[in-house]
Protein backbone atom coordinates (compact mmCIF):
# COMPACT_ATOMS: atom_id res chain seq x y z
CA UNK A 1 70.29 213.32 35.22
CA UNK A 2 67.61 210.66 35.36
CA UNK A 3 66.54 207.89 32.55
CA UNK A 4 62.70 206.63 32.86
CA UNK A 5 61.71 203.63 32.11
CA UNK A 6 57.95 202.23 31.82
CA UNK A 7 58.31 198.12 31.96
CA UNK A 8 55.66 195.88 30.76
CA UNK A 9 55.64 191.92 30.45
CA UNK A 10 53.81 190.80 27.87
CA UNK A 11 53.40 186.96 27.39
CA UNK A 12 56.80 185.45 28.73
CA UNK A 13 55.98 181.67 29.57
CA UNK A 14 56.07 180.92 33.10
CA UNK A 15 55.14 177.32 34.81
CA UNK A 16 52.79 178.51 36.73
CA UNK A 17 50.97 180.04 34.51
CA UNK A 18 48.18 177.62 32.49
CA UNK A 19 45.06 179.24 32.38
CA UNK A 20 43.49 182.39 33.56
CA UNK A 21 40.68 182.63 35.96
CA UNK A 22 37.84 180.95 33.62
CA UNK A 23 40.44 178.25 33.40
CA UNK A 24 40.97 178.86 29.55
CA UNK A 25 44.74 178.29 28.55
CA UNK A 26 46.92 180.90 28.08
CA UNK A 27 49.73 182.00 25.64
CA UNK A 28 47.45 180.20 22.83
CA UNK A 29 46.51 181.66 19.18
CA UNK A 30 42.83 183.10 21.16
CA UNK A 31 44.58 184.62 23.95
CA UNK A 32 47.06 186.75 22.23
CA UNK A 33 44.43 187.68 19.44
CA UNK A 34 42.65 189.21 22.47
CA UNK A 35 45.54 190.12 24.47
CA UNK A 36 46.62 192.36 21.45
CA UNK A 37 43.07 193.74 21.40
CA UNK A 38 43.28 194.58 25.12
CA UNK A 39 46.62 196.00 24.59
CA UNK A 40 45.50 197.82 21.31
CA UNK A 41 41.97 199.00 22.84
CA UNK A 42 43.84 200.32 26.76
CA UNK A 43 47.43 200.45 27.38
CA UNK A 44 48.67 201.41 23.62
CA UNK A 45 46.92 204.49 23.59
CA UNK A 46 46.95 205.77 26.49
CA UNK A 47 50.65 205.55 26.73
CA UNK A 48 51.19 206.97 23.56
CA UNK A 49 48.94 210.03 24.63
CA UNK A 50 51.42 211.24 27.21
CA UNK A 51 52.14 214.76 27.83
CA UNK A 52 55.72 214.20 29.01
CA UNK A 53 57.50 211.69 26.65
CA UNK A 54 61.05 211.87 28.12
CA UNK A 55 60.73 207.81 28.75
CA UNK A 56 61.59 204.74 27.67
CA UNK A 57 58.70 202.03 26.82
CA UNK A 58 60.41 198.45 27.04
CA UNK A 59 57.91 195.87 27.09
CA UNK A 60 59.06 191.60 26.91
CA UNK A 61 57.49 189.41 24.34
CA UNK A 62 58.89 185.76 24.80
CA UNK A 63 60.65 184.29 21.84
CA UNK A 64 57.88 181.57 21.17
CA UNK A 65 56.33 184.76 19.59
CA UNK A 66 54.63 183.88 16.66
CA UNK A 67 55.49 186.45 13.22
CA UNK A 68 51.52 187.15 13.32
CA UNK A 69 52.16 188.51 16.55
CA UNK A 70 55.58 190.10 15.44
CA UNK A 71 54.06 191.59 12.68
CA UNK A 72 52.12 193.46 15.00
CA UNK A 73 54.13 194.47 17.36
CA UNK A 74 56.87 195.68 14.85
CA UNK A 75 54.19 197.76 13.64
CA UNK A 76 53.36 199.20 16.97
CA UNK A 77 57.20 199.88 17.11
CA UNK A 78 56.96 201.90 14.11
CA UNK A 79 54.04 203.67 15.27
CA UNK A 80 55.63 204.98 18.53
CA UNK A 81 59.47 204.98 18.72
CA UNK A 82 59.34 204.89 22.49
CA UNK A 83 58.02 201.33 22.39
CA UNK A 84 60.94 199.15 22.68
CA UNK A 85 60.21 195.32 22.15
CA UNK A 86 62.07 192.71 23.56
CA UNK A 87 62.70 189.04 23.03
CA UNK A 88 63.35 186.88 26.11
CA UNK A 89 63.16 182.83 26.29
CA UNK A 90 60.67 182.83 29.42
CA UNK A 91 59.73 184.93 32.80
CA UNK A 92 63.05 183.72 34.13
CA UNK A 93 65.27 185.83 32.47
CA UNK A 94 62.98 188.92 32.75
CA UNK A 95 64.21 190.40 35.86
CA UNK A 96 67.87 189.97 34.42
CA UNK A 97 67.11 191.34 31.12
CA UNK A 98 65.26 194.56 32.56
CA UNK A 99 68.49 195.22 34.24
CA UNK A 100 71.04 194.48 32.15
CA UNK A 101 68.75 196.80 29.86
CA UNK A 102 68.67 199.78 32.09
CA UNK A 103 71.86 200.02 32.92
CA UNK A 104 73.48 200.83 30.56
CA UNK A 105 72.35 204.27 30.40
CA UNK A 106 74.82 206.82 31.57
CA UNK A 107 72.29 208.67 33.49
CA UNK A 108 72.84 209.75 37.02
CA UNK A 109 70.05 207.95 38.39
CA UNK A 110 67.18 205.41 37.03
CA UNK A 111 63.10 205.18 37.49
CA UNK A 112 61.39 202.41 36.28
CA UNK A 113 57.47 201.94 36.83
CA UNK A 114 55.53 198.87 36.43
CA UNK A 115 52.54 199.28 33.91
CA UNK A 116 50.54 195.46 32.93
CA UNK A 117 49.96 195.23 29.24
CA UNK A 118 46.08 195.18 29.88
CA UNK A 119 45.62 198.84 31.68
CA UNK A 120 46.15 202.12 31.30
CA UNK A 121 47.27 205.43 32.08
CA UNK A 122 46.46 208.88 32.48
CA UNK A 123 48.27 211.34 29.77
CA UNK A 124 49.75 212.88 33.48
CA UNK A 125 51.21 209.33 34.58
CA UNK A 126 54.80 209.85 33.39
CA UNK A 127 54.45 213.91 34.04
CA UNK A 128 53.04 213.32 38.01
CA UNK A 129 55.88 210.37 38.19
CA UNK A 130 58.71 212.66 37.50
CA UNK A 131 57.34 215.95 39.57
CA UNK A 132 58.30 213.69 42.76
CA UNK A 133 61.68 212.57 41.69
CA UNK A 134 64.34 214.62 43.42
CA UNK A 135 67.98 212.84 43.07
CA UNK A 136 66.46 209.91 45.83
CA UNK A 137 68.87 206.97 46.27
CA UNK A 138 66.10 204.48 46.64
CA UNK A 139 62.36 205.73 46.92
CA UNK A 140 59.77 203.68 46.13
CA UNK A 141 56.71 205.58 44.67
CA UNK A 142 52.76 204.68 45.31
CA UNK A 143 50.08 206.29 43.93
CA UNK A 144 47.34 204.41 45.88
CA UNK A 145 44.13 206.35 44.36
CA UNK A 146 42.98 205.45 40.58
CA UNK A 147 39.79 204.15 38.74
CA UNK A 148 38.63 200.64 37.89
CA UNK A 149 36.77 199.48 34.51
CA UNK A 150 34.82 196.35 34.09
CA UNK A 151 34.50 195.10 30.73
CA UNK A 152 33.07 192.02 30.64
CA UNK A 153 28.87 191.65 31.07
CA UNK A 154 28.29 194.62 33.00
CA UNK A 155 30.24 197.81 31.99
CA UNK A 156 31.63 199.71 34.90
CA UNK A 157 33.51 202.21 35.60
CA UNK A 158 34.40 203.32 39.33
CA UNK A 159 37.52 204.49 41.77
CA UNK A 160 39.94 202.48 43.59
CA UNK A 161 42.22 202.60 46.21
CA UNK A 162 45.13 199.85 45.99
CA UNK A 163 48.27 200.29 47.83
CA UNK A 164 51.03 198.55 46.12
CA UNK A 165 49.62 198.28 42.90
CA UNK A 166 51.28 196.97 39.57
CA UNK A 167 51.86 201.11 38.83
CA UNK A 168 54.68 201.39 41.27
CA UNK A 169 57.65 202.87 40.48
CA UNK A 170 61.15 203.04 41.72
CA UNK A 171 63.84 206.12 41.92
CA UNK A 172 67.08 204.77 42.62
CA UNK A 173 71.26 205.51 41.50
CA UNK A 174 72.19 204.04 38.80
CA UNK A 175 74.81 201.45 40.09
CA UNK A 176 73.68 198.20 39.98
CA UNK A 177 69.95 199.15 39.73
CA UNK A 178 67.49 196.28 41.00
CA UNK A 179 64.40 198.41 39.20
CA UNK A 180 60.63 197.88 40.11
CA UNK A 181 60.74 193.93 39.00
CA UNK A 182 62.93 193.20 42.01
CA UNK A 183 59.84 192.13 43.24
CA UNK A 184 56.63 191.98 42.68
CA UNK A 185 54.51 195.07 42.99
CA UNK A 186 52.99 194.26 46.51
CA UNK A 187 56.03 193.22 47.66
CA UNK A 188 57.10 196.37 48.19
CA UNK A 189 55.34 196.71 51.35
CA UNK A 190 58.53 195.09 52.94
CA UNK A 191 60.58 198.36 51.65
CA UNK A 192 60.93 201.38 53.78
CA UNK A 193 61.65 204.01 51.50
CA UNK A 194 57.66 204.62 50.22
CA UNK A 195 56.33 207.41 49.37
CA UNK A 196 52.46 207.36 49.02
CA UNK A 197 50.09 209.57 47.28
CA UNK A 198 47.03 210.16 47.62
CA UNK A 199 44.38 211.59 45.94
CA UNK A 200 46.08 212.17 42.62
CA UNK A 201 44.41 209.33 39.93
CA UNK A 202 46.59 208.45 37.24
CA UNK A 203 46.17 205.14 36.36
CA UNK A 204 43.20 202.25 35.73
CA UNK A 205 43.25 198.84 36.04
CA UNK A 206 41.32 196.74 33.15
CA UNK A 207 39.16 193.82 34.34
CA UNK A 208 38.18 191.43 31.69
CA UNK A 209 37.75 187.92 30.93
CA UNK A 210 40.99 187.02 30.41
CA UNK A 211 42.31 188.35 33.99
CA UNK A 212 44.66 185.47 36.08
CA UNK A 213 42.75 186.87 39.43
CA UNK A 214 41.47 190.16 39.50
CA UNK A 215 37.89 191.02 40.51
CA UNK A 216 36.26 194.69 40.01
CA UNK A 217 36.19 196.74 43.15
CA UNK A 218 35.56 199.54 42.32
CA UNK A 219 33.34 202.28 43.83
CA UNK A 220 31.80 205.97 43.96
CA UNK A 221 30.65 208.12 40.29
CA UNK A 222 33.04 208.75 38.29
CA UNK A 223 32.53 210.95 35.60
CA UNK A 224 32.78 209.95 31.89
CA UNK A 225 33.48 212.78 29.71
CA UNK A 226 36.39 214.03 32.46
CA UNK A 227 37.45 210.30 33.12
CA UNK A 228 38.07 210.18 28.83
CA UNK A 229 40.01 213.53 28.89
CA UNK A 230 43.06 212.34 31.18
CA UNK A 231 42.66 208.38 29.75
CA UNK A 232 42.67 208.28 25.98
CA UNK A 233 41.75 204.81 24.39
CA UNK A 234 40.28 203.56 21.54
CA UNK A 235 38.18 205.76 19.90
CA UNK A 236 36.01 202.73 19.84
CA UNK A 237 36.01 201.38 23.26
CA UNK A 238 35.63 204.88 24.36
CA UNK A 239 32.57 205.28 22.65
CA UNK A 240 31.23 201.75 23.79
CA UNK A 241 31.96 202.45 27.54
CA UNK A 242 30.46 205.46 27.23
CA UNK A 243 27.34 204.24 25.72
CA UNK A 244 27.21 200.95 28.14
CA UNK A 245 28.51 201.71 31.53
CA UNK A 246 25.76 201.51 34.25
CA UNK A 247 25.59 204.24 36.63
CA UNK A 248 26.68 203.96 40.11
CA UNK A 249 22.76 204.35 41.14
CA UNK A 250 22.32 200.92 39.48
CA UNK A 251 25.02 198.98 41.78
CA UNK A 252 25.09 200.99 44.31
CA UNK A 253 25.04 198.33 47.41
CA UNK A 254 28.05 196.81 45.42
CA UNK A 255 30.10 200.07 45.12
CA UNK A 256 29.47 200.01 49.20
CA UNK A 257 31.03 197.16 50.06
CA UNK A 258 33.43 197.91 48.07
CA UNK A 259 34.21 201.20 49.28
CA UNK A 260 34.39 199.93 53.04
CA UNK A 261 36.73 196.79 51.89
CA UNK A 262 39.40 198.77 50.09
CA UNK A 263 39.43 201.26 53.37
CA UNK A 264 39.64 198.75 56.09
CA UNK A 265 42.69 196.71 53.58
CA UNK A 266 44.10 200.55 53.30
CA UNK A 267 44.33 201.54 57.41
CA UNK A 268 44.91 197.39 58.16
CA UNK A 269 47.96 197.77 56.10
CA UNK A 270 49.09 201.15 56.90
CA UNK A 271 48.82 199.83 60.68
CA UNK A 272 50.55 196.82 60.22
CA UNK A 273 53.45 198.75 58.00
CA UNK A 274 53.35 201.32 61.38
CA UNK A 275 53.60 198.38 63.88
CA UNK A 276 56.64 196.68 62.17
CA UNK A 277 54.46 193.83 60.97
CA UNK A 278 56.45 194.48 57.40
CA UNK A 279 60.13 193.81 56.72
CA UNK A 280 62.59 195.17 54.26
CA UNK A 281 63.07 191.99 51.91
């Protein structure tokens, strides 16, 4: 009836894209050595921990790919036969190759869902995705509630609300599918057909050193033990979160302000969406 796919880029060149946020260069021998960590430490494992694994894992390496790199991710392959690499000259043919890829499936209808290569997921994400999927032509899907981890300096761990976020996914009939890289994930404000959820956390964004943009905001206790029992990592990062993440006590005045700026960007948007402020693209 339905064919899932989870779609990750990994480190197609793009001309925009030169450095990340410390203004380091990108794509060079460093940044995939700790790319792959990142990837190895987060997203790997807590994909491959799912408790539904009726999906399809295809993630785009560009074809500049070093073998050390190859080697890797051929292993990875072996690992977990849902991971599907793929080799693409550049972020201009990924939109192109994500569809031609999907649809070729027989399958009724399609879901794709965004996941970045330096996150992860509860063992629920795929299971919570596919509860909501009823035979919709074209449904965009938002889970707006998740957590946040800092893990660079000061080790954090906290909730966040982000509408839009690179988790999105997309139900649609398989004709011509556009699937969730149509656009970019909060671009999809412009669509009509969203459903939001709320208050069901299935997914964490990673902030590091090596981010483009993205700045911890995250908020409120969290606890660790049940936090690590829906998000399974490295054993090893697990443990050094665990023994390193300052309580919420310790930033509290920062968890604050963050709490009261992801609420007011929450009702601004939902306001604007109400008033007709968004268009479909």
């Amino acid at each position: 009836m339905f064919k899932h796919f989870l779609v990750t880029r990994f480190n197609l060149k793009k001309s925009d894209w030169k450095t990340n946020k410390n203004n380091k260069d990108v794509l060079t021998d460093e940044w995939h050595r700790n790319r792959f960590k990142l990837f190895t430490d987060y997203c790997f494992p807590s994909v491959v921990a799912q408790t539904n694994t009726n999906f399809d894992w295809i993630v785009f390496f560009d074809t500049s790919t070093k073998e050390e790199f190859r080697t890797i991710v051929s292993n990875l392959a072996k690992e977990f036969p849902n991971f599907k690499p793929i080799y693409i000259d550049g972020m201009d043919l990924y939109l192109p190759a994500v569809q031609d890829y999907v649809k070729d499936f027989d399958e009724d209808f399609i879901i794709t869902t965004g996941i970045d290569n330096d996150d992860c997921i509860s063992k629920h994400f795929i299971e919570e995705i596919q509860k909501k999927f009823d035979k919709q032509e074209f449904m965009a899907l938002d889970f707006v509630d998740g957590y946040t981890i800092q893990t660079q300096s000061n080790i954090k761990v906290g909730k966040k609300l982000h509408q839009y976020n690179p988790f999105i996914s997309l139900f649609e009939r398989n004709v011509n599918p556009k699937t969730i890289r149509d656009r970019s994930h909060r671009n999809w404000k412009k669509e009509k057909n969203v459903l939001q959820v709320r208050d069901v956390k299935i997914w964490s964004s990673v902030i590091h050193a090596e981010n483009k943009v993205n700045e911890f905001t995250g908020y409120g206790h969290v606890n660790i033990e049940d936090f690590f029992e829906s998000f399974k990592i490295s054993k090893a990062q697990e443990h050094y979160i665990k023994e390193n993440a300052i309580p919420v006590t310790k930033w509290g005045f920062e968890s604050k302000i963050n709490f009261l700026s992801s609420y007011w960007k929450f009702s601004s948007k939902n306001l604007k969406r109400s008033l007709g402020f968004y268009t479909k693209k």
